[in-house]
C-alpha atoms as a PDB file:
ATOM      1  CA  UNK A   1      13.144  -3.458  14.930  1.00  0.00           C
ATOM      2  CA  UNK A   2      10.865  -0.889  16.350  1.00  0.00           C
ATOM      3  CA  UNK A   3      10.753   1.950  14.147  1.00  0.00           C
ATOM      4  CA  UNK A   4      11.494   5.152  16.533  1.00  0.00           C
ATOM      5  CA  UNK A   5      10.442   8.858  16.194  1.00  0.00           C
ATOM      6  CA  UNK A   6      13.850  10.116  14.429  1.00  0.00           C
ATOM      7  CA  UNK A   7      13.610   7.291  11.721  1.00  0.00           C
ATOM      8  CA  UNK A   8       9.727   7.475  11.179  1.00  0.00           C
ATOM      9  CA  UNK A   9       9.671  11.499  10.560  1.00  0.00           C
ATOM     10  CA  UNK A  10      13.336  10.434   8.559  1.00  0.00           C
ATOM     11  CA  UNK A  11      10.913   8.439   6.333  1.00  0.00           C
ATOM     12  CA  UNK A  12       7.907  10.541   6.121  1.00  0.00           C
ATOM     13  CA  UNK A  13      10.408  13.345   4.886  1.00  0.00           C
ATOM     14  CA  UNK A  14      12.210  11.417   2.464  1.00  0.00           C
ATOM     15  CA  UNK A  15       8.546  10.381   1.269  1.00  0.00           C
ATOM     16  CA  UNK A  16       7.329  14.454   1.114  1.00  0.00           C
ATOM     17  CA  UNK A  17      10.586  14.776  -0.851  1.00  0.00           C
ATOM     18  CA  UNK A  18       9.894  11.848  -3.684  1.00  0.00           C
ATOM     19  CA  UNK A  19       6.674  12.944  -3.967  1.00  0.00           C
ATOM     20  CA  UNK A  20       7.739  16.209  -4.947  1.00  0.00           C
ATOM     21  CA  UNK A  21       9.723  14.573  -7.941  1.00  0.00           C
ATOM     22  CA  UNK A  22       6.471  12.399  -8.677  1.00  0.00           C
ATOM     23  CA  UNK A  23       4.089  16.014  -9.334  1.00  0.00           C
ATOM     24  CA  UNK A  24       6.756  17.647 -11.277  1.00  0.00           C
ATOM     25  CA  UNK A  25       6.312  15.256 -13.752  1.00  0.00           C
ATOM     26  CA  UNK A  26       2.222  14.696 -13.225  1.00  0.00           C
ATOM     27  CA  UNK A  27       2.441  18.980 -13.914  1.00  0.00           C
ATOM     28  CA  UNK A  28       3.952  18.703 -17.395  1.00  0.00           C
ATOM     29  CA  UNK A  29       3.429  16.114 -20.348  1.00  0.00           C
ATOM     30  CA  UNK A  30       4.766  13.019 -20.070  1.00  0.00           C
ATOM     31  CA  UNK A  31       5.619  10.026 -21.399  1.00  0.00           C
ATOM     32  CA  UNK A  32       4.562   6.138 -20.451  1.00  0.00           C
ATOM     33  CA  UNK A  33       6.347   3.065 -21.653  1.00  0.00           C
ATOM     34  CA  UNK A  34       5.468  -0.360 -21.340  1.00  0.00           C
ATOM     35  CA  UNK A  35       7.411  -2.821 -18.943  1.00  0.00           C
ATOM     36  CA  UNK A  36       7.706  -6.506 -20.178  1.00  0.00           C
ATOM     37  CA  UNK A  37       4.249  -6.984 -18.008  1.00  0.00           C
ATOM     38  CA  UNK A  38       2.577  -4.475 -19.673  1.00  0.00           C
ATOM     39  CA  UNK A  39       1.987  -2.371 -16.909  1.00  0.00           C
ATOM     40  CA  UNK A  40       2.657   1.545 -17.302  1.00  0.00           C
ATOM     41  CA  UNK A  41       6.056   2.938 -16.448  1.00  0.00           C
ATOM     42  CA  UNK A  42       6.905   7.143 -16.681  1.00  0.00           C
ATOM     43  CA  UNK A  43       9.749   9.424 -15.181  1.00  0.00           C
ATOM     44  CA  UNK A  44       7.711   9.732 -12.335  1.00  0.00           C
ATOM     45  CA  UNK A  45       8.126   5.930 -11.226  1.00  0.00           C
ATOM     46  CA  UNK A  46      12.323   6.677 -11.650  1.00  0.00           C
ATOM     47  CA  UNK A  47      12.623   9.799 -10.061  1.00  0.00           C
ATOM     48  CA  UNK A  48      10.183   8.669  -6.608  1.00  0.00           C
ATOM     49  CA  UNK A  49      12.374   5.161  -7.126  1.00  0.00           C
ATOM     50  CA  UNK A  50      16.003   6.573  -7.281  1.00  0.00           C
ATOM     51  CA  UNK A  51      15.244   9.416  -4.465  1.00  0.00           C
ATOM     52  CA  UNK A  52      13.748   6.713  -2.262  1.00  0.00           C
ATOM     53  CA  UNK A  53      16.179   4.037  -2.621  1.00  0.00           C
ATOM     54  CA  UNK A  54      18.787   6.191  -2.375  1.00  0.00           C
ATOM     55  CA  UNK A  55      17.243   8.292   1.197  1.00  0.00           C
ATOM     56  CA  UNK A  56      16.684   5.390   2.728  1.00  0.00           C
ATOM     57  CA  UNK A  57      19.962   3.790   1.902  1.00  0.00           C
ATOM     58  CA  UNK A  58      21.451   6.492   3.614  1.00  0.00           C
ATOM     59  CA  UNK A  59      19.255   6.883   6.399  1.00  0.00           C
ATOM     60  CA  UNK A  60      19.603   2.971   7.449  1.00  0.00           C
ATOM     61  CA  UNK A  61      22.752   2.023   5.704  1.00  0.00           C
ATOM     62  CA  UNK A  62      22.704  -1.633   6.913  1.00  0.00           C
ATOM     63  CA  UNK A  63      19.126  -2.174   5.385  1.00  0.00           C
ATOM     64  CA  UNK A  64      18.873  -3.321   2.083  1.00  0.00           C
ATOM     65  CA  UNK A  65      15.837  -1.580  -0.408  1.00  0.00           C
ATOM     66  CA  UNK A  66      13.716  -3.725  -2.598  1.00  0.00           C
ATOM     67  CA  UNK A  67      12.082  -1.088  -4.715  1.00  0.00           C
ATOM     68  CA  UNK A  68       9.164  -2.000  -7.532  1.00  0.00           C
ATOM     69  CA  UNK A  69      11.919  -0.378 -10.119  1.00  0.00           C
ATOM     70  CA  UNK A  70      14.883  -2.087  -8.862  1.00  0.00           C
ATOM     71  CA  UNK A  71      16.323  -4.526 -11.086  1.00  0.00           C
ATOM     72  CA  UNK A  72      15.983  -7.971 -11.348  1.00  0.00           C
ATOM     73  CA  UNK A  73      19.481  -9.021 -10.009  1.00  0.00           C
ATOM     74  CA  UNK A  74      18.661  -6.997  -7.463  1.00  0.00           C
ATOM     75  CA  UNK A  75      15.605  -8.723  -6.765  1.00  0.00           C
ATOM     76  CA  UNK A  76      17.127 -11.797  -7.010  1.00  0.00           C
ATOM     77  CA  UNK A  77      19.421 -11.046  -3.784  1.00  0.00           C
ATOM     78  CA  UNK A  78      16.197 -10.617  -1.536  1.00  0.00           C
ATOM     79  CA  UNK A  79      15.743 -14.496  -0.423  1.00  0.00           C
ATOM     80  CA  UNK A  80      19.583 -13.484   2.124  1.00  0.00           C
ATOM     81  CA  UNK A  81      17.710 -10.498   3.370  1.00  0.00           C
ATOM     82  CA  UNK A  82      16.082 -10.680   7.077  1.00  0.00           C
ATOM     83  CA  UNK A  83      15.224  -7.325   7.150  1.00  0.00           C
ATOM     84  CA  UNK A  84      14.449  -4.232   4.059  1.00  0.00           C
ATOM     85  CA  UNK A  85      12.723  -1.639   3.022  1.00  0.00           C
ATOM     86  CA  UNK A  86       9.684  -2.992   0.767  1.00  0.00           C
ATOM     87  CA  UNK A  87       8.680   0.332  -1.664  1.00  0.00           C
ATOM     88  CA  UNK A  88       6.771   0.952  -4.332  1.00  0.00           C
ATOM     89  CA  UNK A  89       7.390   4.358  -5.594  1.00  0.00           C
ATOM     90  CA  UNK A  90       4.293   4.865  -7.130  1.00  0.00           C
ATOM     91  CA  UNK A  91       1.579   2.398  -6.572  1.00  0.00           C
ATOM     92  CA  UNK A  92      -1.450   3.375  -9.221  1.00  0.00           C
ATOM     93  CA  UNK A  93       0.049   5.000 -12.430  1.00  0.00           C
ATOM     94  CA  UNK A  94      -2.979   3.843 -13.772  1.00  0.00           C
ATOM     95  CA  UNK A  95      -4.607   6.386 -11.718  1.00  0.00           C
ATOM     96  CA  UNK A  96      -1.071   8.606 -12.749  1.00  0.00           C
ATOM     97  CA  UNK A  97      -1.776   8.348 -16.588  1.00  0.00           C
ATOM     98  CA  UNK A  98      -5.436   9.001 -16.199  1.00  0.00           C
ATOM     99  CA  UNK A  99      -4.681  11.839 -14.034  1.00  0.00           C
ATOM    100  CA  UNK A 100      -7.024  11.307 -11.248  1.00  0.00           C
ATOM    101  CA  UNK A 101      -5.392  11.958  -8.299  1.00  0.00           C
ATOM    102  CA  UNK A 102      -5.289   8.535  -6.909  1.00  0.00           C
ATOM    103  CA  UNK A 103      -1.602   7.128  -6.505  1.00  0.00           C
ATOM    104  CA  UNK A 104       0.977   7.113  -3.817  1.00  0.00           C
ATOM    105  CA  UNK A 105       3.867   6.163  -2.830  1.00  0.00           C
ATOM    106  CA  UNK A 106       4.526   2.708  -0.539  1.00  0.00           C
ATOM    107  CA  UNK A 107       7.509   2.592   1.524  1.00  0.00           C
ATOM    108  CA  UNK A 108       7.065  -0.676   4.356  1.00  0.00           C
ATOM    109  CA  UNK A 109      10.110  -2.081   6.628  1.00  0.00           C
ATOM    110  CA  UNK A 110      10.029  -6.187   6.701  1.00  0.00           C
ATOM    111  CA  UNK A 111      11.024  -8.073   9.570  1.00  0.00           C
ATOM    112  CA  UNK A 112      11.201 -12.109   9.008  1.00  0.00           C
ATOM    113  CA  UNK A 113       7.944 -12.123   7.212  1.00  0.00           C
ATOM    114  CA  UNK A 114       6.082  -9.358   8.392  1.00  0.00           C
ATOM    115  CA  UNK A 115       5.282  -5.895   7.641  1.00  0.00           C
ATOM    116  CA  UNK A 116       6.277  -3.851  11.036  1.00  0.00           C
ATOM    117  CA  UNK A 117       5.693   0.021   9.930  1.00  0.00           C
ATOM    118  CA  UNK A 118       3.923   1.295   7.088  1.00  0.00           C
ATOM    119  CA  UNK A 119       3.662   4.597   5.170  1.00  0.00           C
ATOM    120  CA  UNK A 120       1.648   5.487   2.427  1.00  0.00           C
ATOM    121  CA  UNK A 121       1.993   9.453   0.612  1.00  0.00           C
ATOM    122  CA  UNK A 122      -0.714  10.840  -1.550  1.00  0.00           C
ATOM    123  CA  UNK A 123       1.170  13.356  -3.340  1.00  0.00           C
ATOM    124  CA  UNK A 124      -1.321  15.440  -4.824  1.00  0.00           C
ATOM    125  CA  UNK A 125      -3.266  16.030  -1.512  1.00  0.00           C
ATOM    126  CA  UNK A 126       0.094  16.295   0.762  1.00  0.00           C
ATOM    127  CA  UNK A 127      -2.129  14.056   2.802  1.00  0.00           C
ATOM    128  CA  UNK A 128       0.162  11.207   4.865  1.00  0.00           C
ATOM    129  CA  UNK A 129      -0.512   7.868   6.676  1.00  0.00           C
ATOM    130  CA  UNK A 130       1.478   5.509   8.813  1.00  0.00           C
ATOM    131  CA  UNK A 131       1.539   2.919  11.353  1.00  0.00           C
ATOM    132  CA  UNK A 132       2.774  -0.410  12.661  1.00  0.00           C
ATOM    133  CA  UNK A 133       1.108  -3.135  14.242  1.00  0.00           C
ATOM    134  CA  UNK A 134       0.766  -3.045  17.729  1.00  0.00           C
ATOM    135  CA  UNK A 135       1.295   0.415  17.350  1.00  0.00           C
ATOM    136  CA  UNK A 136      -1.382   2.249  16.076  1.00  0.00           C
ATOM    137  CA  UNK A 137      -1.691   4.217  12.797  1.00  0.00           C
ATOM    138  CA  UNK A 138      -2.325   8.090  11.748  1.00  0.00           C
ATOM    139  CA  UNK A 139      -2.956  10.819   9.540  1.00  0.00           C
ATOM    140  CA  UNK A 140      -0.369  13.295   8.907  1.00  0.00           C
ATOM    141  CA  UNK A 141      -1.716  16.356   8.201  1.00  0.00           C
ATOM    142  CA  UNK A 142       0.260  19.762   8.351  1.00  0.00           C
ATOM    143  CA  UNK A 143       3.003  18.010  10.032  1.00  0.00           C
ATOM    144  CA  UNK A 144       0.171  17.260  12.594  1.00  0.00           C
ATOM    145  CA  UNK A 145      -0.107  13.559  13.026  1.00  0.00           C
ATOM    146  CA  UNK A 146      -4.207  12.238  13.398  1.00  0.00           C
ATOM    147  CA  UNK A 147      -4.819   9.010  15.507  1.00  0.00           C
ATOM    148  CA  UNK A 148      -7.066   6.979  13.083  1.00  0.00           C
ATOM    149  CA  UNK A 149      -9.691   3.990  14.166  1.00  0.00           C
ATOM    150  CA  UNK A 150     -11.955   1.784  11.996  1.00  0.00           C
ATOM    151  CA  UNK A 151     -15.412   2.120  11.740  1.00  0.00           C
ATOM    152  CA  UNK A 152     -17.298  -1.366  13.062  1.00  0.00           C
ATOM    153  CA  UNK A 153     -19.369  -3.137  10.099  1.00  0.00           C
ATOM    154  CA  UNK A 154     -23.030  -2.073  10.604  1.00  0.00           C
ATOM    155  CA  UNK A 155     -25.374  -0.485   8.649  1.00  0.00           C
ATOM    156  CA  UNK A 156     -24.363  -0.448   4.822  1.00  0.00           C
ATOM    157  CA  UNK A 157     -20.828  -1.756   4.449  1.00  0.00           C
ATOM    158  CA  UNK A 158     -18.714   0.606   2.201  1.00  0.00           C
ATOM    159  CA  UNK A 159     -16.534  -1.695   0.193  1.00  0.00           C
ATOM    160  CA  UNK A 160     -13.704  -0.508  -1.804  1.00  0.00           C
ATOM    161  CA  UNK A 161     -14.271  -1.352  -5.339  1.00  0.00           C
ATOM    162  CA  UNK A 162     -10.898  -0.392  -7.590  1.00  0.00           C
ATOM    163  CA  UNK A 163     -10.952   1.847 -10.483  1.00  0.00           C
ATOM    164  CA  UNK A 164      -8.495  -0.149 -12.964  1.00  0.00           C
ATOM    165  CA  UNK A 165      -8.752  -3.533 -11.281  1.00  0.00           C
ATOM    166  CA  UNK A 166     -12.468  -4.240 -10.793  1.00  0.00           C
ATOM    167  CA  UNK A 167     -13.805  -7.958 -11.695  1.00  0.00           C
ATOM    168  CA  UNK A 168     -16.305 -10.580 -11.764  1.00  0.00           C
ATOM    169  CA  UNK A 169     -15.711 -12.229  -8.375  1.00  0.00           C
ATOM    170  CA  UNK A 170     -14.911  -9.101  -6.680  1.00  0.00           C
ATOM    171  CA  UNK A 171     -19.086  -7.703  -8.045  1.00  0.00           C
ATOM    172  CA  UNK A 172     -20.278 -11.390  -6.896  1.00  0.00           C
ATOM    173  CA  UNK A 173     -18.806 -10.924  -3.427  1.00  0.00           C
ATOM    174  CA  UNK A 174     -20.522  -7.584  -3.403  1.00  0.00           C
ATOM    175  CA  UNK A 175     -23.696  -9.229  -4.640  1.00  0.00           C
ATOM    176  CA  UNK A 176     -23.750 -12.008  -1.797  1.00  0.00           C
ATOM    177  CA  UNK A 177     -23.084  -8.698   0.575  1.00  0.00           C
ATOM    178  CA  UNK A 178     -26.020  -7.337   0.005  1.00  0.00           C
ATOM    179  CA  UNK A 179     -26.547  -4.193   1.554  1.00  0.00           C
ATOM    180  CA  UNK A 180     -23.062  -2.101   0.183  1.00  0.00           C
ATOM    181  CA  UNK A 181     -22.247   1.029  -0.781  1.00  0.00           C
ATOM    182  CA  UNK A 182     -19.383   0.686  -3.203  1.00  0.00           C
ATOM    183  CA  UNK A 183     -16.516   3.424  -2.830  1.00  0.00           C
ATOM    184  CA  UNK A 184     -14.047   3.990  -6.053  1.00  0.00           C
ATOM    185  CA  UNK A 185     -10.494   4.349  -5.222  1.00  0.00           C
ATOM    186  CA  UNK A 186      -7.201   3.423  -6.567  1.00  0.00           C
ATOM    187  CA  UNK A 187      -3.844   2.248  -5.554  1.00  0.00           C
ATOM    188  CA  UNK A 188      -3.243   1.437  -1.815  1.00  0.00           C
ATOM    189  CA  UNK A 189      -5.373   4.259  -0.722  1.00  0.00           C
ATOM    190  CA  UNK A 190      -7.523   1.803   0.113  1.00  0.00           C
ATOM    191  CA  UNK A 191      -5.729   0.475   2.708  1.00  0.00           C
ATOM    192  CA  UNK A 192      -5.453   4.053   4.242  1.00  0.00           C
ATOM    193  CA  UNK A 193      -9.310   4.550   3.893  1.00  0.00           C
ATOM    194  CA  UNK A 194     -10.305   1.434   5.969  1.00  0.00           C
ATOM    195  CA  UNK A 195      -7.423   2.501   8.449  1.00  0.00           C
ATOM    196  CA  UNK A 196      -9.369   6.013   9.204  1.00  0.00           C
ATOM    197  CA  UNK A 197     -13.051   3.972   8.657  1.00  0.00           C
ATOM    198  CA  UNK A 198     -14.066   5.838   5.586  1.00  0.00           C
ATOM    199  CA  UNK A 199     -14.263   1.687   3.954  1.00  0.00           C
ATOM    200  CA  UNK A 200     -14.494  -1.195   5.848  1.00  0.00           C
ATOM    201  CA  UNK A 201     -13.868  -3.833   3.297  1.00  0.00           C
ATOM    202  CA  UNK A 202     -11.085  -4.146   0.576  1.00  0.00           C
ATOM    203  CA  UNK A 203     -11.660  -7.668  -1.342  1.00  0.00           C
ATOM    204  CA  UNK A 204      -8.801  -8.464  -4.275  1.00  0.00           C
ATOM    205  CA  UNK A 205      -8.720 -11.322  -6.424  1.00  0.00           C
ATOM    206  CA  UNK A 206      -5.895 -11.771  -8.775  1.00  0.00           C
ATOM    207  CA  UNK A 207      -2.465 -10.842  -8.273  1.00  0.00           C
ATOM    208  CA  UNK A 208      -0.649  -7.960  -6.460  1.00  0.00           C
ATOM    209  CA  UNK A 209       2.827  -7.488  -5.820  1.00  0.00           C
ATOM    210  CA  UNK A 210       3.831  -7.374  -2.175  1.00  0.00           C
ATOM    211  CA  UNK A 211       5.272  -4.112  -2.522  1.00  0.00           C
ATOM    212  CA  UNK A 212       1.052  -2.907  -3.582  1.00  0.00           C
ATOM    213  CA  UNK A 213       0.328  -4.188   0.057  1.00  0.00           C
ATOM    214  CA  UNK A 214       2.834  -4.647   2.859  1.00  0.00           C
ATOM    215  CA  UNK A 215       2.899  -0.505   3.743  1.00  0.00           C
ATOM    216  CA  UNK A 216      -0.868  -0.692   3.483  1.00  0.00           C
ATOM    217  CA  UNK A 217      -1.449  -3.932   5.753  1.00  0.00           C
ATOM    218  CA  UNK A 218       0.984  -2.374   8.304  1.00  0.00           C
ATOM    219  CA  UNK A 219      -1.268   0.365   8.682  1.00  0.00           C
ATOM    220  CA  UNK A 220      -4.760  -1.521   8.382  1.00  0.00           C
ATOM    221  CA  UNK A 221      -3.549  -3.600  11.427  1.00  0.00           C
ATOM    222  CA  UNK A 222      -1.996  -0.403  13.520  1.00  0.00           C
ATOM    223  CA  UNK A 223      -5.609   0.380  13.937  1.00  0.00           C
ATOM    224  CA  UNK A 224      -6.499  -3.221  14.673  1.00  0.00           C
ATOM    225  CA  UNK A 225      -8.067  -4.777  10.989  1.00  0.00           C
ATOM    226  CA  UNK A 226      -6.854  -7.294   9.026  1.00  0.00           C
ATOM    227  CA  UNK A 227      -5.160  -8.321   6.142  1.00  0.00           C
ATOM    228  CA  UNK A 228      -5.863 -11.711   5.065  1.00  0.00           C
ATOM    229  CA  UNK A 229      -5.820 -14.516   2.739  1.00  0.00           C
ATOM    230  CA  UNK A 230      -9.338 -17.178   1.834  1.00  0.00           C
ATOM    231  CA  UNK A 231      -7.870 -19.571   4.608  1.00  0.00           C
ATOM    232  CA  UNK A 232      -7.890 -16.425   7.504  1.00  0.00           C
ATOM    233  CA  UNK A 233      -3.427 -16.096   7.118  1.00  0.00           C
ATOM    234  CA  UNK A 234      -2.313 -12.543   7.074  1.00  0.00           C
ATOM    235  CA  UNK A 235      -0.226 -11.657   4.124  1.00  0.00           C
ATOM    236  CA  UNK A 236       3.804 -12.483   4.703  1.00  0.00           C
ATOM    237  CA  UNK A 237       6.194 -11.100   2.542  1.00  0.00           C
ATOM    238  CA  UNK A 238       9.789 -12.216   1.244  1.00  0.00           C
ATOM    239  CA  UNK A 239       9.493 -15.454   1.872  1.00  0.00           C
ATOM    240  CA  UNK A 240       8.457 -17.145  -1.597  1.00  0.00           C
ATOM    241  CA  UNK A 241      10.207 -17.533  -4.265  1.00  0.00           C
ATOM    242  CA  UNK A 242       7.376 -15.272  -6.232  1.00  0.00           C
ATOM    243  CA  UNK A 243       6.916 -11.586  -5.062  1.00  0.00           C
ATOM    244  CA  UNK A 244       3.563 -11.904  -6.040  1.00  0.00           C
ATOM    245  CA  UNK A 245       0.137 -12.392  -3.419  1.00  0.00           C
ATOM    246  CA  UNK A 246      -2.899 -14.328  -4.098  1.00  0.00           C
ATOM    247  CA  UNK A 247      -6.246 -13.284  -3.349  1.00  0.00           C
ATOM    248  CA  UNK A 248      -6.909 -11.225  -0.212  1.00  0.00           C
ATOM    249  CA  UNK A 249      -9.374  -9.191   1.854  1.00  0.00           C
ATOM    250  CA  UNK A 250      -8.746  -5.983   3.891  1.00  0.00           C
ATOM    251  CA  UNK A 251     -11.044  -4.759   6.071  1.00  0.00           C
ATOM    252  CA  UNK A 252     -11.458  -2.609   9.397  1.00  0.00           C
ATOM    253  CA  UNK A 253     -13.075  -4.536  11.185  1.00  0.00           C
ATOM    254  CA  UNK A 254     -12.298  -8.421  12.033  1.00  0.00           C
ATOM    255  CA  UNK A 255     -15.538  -9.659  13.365  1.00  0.00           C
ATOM    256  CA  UNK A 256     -16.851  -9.153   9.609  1.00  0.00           C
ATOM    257  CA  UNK A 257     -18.331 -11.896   8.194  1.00  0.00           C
ATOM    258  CA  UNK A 258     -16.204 -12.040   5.439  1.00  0.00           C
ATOM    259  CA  UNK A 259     -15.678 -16.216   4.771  1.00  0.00           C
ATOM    260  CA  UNK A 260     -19.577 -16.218   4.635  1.00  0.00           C
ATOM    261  CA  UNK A 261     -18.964 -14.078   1.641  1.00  0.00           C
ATOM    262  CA  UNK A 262     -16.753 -16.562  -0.352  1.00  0.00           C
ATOM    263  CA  UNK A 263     -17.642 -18.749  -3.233  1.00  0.00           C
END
């Protein structure tokens, strides 16, 4: 399914909308709870999720929506589904809690096992991206949409080095780099940042859901990069019986070097 005008802008409003809910909490105290992972979970998270799931279930009525809040029967159901909407309706609360700025929301269509169109909404800076492979990917800013284009890896390679998630194998890969400058940034703003060549190389080790990645891969490869796994396989989603990725790298780029970089 190619995702036309009318349905994109019918997603990138329904995004402007959620992330509406999402600062009217950041503007205000509030509270965070603890899901059975640990991770963080406020009001924010449940008002993005239930105005997402439920705009989008109107908007494509015969696509199901597997949301990072939905519940686990829910969840459960996804193994029948050929096609959904992948979202996570606030990827960094992390970055949320510690008030930063850096968090978004995720909202990705799956096809079979692929991410086909990708949006990512920084609330706090209104700022917008989206794309699809094949497709191309942009900037939406002032309801003006930006054509973005990686930058090719020379010079110092800026590599994206997370703010809650950084680790011992990700600083040895930078190590065997060499010549880096490191670039701080949360959530799946990363993905957007090596989609409009501001990073060229995103390496994670250790889990991920695939809602963290699939809106962020669709966009990385709109402009051409890749998403990828230590063997050189993009990421597929929906198809295990774990929504959870292993190790990846992102970058702008494909001709990097990046296996050299490996243990």
């Amino acid at each position: 399914m190619r995702v036309d005008a009318g349905l994109r802008d019918g997603v990138n409003a329904l995004a402007q909308q959620a992330a509406q809910k999402i600062l009217a909490v950041y503007a205000d105290a509030f509270d965070v709870t603890r899901k059975d992972d640990a991770s963080p979970l406020t009001e924010a998270d449940l008002a993005s999720h239930r105005c997402i799931v439920d705009g989008l279930t109107a908007l494509t009525p015969d696509i199901p929506v597997l949301s990072e809040e939905s519940p686990d029967a829910h969840k459960a159901q996804r193994g029948d589904w050929e096609r959904l909407w992948l979202v996570d309706p606030l990827d960094g609360t992390r970055e949320f809690v510690k008030r930063n700025g850096e968090f978004c929301i995720c909202i990705a269509l799956i096809e079979g096992d692929t991410a086909v169109f990708g949006l990512v909404q920084q609330p706090v800076s209104g700022l917008l991206w989206h794309g699809a492979p094949g497709q191309g990917a942009w900037r939406r800013e002032n309801g003006v949409d930006v054509p973005l284009h990686y930058r090719r890896g020379e010079g110092p390679l800026r590599v994206a080095a997370s703010r809650s998630h950084r680790d011992a194998r990700t600083q040895a890969l930078i190590d065997r780099i060499g010549d880096v400058d490191t670039v701080p940034c949360g959530s799946a703003l990363k993905f957007c940042k090596i989609a409009e060549g501001a990073i060229d190389l995103y390496p994670r080790f250790g889990p991920t859901s695939e809602w963290d990645t699939a809106a962020g891969q669709a966009i990385v490869e709109g402009v051409g990069g890749a998403v990828v796994d230590p063997q050189g396989r993009p990421l597929r989603y929906n198809r295990r019986d774990t929504l959870l990725n292993g190790d990846f790298m992102a970058m702008g780029d494909p001709a990097l070097p990046w296996r050299d970089w490996l243990e």
